[in-house]
PDB file of N, CA and C in Angstrom:
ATOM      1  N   UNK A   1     109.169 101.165 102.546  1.00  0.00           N
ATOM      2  CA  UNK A   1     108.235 102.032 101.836  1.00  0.00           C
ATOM      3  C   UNK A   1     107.667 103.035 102.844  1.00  0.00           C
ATOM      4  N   UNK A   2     107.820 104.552 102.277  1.00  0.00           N
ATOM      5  CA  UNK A   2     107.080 105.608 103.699  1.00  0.00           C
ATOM      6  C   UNK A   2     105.828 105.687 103.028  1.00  0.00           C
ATOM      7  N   UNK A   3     104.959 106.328 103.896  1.00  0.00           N
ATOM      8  CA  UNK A   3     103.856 106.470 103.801  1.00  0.00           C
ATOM      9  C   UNK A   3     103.510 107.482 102.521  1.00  0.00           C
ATOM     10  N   UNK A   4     104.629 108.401 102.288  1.00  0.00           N
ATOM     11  CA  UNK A   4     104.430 109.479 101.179  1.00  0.00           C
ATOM     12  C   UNK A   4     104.347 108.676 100.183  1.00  0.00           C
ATOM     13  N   UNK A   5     105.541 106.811  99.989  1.00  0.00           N
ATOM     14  CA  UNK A   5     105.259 106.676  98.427  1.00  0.00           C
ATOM     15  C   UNK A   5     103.610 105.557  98.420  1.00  0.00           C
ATOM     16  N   UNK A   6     103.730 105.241  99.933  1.00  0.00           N
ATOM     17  CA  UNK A   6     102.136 104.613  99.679  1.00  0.00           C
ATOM     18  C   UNK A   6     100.627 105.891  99.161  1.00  0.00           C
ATOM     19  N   UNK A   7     100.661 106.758  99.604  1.00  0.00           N
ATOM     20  CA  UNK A   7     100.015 108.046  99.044  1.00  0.00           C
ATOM     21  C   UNK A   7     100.281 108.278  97.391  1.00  0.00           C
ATOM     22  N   UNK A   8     101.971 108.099  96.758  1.00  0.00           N
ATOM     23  CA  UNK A   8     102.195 108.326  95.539  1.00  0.00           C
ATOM     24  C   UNK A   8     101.333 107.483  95.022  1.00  0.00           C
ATOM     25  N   UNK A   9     101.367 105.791  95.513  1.00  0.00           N
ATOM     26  CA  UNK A   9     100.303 104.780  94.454  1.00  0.00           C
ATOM     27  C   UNK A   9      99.288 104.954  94.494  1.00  0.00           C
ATOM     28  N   UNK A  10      98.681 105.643  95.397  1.00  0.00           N
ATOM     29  CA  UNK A  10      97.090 105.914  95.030  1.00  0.00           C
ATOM     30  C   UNK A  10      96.686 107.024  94.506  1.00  0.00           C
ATOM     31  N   UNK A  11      97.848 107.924  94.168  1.00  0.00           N
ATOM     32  CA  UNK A  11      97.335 108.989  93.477  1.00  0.00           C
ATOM     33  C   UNK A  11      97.524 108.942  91.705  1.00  0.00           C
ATOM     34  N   UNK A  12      98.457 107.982  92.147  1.00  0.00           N
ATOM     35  CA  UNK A  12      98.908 107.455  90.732  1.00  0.00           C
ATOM     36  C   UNK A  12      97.577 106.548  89.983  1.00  0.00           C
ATOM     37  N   UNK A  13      97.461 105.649  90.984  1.00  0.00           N
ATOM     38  CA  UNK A  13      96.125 104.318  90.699  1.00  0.00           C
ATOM     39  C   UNK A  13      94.872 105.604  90.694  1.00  0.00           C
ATOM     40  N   UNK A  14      94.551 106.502  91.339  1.00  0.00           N
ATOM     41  CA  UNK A  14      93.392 107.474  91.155  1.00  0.00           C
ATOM     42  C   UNK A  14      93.423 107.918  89.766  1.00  0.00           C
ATOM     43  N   UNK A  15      94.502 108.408  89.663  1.00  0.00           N
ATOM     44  CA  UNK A  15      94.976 108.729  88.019  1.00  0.00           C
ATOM     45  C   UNK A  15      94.469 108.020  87.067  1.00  0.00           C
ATOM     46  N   UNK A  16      94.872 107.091  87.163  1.00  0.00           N
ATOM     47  CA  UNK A  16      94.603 105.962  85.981  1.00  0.00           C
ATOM     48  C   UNK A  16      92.979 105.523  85.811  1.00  0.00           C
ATOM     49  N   UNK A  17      92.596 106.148  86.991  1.00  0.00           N
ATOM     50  CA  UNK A  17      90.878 105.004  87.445  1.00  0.00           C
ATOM     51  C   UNK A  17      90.392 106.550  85.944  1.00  0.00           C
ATOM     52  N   UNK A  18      90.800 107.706  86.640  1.00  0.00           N
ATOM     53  CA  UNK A  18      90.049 108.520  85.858  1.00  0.00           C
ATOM     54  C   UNK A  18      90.918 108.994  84.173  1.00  0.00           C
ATOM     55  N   UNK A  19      91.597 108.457  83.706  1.00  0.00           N
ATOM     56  CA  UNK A  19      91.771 107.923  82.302  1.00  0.00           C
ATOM     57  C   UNK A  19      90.791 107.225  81.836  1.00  0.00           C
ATOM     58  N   UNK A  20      90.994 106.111  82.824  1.00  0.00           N
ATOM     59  CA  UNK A  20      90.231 105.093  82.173  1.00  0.00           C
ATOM     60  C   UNK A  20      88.330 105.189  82.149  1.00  0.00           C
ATOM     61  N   UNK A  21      88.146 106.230  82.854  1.00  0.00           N
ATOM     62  CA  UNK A  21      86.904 106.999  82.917  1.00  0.00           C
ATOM     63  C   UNK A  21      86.299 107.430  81.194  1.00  0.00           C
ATOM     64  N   UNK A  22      87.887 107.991  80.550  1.00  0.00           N
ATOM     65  CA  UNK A  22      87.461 108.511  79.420  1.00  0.00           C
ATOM     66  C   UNK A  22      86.416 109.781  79.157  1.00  0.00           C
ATOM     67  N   UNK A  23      86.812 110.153  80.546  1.00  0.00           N
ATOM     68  CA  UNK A  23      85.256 111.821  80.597  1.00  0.00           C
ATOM     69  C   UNK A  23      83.941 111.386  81.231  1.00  0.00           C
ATOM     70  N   UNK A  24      83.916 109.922  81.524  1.00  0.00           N
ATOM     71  CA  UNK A  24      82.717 109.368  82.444  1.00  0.00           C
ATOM     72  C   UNK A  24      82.938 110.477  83.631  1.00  0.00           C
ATOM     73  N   UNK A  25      81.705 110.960  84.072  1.00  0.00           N
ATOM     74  CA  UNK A  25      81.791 111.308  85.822  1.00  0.00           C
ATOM     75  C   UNK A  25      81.791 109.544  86.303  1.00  0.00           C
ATOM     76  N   UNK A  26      82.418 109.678  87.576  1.00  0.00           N
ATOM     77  CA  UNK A  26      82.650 108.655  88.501  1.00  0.00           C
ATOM     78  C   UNK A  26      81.467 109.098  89.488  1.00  0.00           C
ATOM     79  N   UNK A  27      81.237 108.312  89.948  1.00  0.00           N
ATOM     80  CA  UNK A  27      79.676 107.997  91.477  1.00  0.00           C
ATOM     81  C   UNK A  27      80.399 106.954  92.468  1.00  0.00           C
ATOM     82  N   UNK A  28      79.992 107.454  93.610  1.00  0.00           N
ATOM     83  CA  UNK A  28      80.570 106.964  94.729  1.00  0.00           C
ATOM     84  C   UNK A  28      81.563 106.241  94.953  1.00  0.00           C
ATOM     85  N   UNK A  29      82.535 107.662  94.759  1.00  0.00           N
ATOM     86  CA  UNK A  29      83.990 107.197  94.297  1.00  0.00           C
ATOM     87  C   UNK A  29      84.285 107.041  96.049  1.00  0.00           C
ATOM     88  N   UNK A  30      83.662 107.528  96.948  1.00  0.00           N
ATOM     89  CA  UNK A  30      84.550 107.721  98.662  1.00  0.00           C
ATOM     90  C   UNK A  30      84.444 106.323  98.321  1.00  0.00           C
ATOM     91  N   UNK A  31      82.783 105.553  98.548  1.00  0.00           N
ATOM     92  CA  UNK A  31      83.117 104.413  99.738  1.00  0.00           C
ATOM     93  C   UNK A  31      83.415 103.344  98.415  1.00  0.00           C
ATOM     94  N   UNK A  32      83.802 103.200  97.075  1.00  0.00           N
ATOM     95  CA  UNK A  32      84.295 102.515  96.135  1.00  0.00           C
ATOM     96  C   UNK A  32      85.951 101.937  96.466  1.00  0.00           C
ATOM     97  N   UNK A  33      86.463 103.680  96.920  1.00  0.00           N
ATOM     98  CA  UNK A  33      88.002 103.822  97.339  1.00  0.00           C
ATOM     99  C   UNK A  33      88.113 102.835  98.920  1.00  0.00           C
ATOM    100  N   UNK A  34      87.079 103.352 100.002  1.00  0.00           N
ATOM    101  CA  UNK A  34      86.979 102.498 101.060  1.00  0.00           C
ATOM    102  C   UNK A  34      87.229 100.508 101.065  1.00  0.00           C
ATOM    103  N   UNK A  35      86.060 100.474 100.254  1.00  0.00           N
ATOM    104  CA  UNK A  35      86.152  99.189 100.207  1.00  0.00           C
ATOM    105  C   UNK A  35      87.355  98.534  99.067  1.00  0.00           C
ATOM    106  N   UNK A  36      88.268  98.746  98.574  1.00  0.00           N
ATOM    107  CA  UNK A  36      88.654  98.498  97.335  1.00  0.00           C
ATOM    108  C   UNK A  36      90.343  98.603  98.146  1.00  0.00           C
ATOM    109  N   UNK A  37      90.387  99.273  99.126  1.00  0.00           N
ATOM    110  CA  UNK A  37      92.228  99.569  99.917  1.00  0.00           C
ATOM    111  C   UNK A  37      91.086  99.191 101.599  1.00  0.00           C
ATOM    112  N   UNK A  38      90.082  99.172 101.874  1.00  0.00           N
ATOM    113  CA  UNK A  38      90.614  98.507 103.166  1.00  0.00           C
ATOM    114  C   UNK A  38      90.535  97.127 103.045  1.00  0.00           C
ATOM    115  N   UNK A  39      89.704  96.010 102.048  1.00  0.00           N
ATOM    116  CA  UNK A  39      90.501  94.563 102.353  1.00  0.00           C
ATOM    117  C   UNK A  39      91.347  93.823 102.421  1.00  0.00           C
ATOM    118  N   UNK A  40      92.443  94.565 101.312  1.00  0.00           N
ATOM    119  CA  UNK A  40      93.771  94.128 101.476  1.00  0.00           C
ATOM    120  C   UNK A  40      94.466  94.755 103.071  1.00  0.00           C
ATOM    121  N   UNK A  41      93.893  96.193 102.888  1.00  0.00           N
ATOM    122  CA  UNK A  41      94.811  96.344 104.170  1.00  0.00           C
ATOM    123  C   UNK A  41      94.565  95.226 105.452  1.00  0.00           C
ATOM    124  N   UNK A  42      93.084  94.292 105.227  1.00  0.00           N
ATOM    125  CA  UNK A  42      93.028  93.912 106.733  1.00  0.00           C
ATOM    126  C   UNK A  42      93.555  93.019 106.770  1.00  0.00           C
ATOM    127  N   UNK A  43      93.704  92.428 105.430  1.00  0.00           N
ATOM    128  CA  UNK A  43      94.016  91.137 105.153  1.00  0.00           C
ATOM    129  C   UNK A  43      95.970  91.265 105.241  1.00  0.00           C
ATOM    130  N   UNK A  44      96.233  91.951 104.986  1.00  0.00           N
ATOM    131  CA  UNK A  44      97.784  92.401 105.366  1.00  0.00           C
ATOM    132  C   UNK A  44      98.039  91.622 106.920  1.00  0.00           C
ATOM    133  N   UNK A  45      97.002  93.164 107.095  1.00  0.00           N
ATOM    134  CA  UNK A  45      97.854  93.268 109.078  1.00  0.00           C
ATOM    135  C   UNK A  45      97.439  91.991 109.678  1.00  0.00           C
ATOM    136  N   UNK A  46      96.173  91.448 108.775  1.00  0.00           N
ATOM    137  CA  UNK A  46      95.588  90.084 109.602  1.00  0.00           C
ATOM    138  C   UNK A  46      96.962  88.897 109.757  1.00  0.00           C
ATOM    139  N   UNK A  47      97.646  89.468 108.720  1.00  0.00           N
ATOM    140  CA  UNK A  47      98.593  88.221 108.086  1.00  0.00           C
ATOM    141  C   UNK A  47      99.988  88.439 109.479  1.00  0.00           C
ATOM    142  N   UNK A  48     100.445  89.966 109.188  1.00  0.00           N
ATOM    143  CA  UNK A  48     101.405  90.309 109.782  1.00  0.00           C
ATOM    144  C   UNK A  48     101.352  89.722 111.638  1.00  0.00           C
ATOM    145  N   UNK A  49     100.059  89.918 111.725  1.00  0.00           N
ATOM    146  CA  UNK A  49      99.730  89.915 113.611  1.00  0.00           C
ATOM    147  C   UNK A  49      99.426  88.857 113.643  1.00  0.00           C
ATOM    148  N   UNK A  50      99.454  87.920 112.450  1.00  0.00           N
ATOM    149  CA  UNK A  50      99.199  86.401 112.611  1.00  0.00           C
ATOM    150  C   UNK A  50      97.920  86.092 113.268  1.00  0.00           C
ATOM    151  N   UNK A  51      97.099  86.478 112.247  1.00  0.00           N
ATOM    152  CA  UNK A  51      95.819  86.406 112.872  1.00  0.00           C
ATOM    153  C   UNK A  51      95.132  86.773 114.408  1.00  0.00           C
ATOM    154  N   UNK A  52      96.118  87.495 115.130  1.00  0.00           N
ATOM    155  CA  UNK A  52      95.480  87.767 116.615  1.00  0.00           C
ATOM    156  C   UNK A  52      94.891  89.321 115.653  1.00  0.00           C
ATOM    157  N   UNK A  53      93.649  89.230 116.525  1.00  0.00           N
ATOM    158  CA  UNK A  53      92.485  90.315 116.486  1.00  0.00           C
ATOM    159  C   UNK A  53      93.019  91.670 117.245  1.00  0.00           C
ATOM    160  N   UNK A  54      93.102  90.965 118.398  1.00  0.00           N
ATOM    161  CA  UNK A  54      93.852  92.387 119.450  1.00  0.00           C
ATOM    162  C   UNK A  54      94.669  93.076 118.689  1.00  0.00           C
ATOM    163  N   UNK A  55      95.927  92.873 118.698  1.00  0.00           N
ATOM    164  CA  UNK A  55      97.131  92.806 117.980  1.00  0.00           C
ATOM    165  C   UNK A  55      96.640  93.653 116.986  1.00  0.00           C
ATOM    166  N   UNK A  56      95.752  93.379 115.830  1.00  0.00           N
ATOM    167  CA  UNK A  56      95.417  93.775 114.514  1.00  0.00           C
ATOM    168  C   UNK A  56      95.171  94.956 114.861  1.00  0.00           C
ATOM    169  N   UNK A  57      93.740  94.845 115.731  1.00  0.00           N
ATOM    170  CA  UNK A  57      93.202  96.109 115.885  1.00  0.00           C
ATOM    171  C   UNK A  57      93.725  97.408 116.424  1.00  0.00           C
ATOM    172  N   UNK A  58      94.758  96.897 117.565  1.00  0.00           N
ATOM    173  CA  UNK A  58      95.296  98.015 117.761  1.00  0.00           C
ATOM    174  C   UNK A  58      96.458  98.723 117.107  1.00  0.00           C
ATOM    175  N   UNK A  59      97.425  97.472 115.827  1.00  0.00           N
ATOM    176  CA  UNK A  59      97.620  98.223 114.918  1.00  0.00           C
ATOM    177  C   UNK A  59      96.885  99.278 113.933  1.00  0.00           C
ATOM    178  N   UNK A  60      95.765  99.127 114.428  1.00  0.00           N
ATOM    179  CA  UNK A  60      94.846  99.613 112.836  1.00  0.00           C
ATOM    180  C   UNK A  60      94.044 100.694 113.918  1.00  0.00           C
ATOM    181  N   UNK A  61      94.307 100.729 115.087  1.00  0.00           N
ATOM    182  CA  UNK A  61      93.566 102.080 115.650  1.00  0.00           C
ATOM    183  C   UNK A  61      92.429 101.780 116.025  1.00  0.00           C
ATOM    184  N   UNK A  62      91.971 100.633 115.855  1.00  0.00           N
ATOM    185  CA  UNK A  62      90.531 100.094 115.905  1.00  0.00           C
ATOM    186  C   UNK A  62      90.182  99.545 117.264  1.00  0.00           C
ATOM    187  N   UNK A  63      88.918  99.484 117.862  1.00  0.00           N
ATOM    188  CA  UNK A  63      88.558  98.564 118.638  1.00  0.00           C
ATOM    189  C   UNK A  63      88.135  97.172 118.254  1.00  0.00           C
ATOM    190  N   UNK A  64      88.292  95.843 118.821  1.00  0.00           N
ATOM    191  CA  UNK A  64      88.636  94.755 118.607  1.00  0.00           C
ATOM    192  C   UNK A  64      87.329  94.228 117.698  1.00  0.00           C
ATOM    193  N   UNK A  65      86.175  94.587 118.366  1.00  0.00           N
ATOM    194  CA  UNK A  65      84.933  94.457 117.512  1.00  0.00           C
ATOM    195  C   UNK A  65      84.672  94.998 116.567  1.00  0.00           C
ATOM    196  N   UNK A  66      84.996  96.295 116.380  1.00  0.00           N
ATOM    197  CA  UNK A  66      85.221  96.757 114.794  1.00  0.00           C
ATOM    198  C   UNK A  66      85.608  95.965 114.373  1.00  0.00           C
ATOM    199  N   UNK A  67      86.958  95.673 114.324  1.00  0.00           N
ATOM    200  CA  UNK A  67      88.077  94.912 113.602  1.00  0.00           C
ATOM    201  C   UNK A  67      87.221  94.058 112.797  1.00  0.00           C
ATOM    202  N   UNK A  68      86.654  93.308 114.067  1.00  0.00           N
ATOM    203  CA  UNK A  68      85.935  91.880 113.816  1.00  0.00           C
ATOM    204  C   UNK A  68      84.453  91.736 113.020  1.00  0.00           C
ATOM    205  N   UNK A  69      83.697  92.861 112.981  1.00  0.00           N
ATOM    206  CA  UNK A  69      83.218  93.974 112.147  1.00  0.00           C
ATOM    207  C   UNK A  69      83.401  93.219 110.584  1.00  0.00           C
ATOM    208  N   UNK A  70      84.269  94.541 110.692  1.00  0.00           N
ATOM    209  CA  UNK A  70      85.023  94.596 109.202  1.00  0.00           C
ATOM    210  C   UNK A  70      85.151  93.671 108.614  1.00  0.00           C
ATOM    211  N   UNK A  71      86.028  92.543 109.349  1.00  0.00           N
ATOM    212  CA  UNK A  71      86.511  90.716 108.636  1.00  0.00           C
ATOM    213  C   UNK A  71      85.629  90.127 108.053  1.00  0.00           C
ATOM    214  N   UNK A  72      84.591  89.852 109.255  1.00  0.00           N
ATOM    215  CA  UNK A  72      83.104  89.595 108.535  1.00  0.00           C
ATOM    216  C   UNK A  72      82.673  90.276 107.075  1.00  0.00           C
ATOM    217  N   UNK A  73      82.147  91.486 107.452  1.00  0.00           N
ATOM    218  CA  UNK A  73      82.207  92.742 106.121  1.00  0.00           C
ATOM    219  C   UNK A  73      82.925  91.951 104.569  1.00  0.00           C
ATOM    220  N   UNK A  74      83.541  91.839 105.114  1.00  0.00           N
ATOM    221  CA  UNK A  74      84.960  91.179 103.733  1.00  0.00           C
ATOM    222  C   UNK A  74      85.552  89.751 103.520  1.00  0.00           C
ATOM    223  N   UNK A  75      84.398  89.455 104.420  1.00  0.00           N
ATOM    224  CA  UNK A  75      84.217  87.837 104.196  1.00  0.00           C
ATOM    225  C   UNK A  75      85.588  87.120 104.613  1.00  0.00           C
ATOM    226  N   UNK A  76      86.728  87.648 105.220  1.00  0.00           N
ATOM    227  CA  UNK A  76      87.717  87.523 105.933  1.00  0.00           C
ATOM    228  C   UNK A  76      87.835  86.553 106.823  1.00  0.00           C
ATOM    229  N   UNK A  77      86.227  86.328 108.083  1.00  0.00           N
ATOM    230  CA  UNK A  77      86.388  85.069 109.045  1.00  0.00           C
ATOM    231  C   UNK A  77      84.889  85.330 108.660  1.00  0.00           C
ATOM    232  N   UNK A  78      84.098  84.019 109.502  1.00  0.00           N
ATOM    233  CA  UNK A  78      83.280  83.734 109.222  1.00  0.00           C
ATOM    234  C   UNK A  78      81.979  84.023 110.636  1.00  0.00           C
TER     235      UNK A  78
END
């Protein structure tokens, strides 16, 4: 999968959010979109890097405490 058709599903899934709006305005659609695609994503790479933090984070561009941040954030580790 390239990154263009991961972009297609969310423009597609954006699509649909605002159908299903029915002419509603939407409200704090940024950090709705934030939290809603980054837990799976952490929970992905968490899976892929086999739980190493390092590993994760520097797939994800992040520094290690962010990372570790975030997990927390999303109830991920404890």
């Amino acid at each position: 999968m390239s990154k263009k058709h991961i972009e297609e599903c969310v423009r597609a899934s954006l699509e649909g959010y605002f159908k299903d709006l029915r002419g509603i305005e939407p409200d704090g659609m940024y950090d709705m979109m934030v939290r809603v695609v980054e837990k799976p994503l952490l929970e992905v790479v968490m899976q892929h890097a086999e739980n190493n933090q390092s590993r994760a984070a520097e797939w994800l561009g992040l520094n290690r405490n962010t990372l570790r941040k975030k997990l927390v954030e999303h109830k991920l580790i404890k």
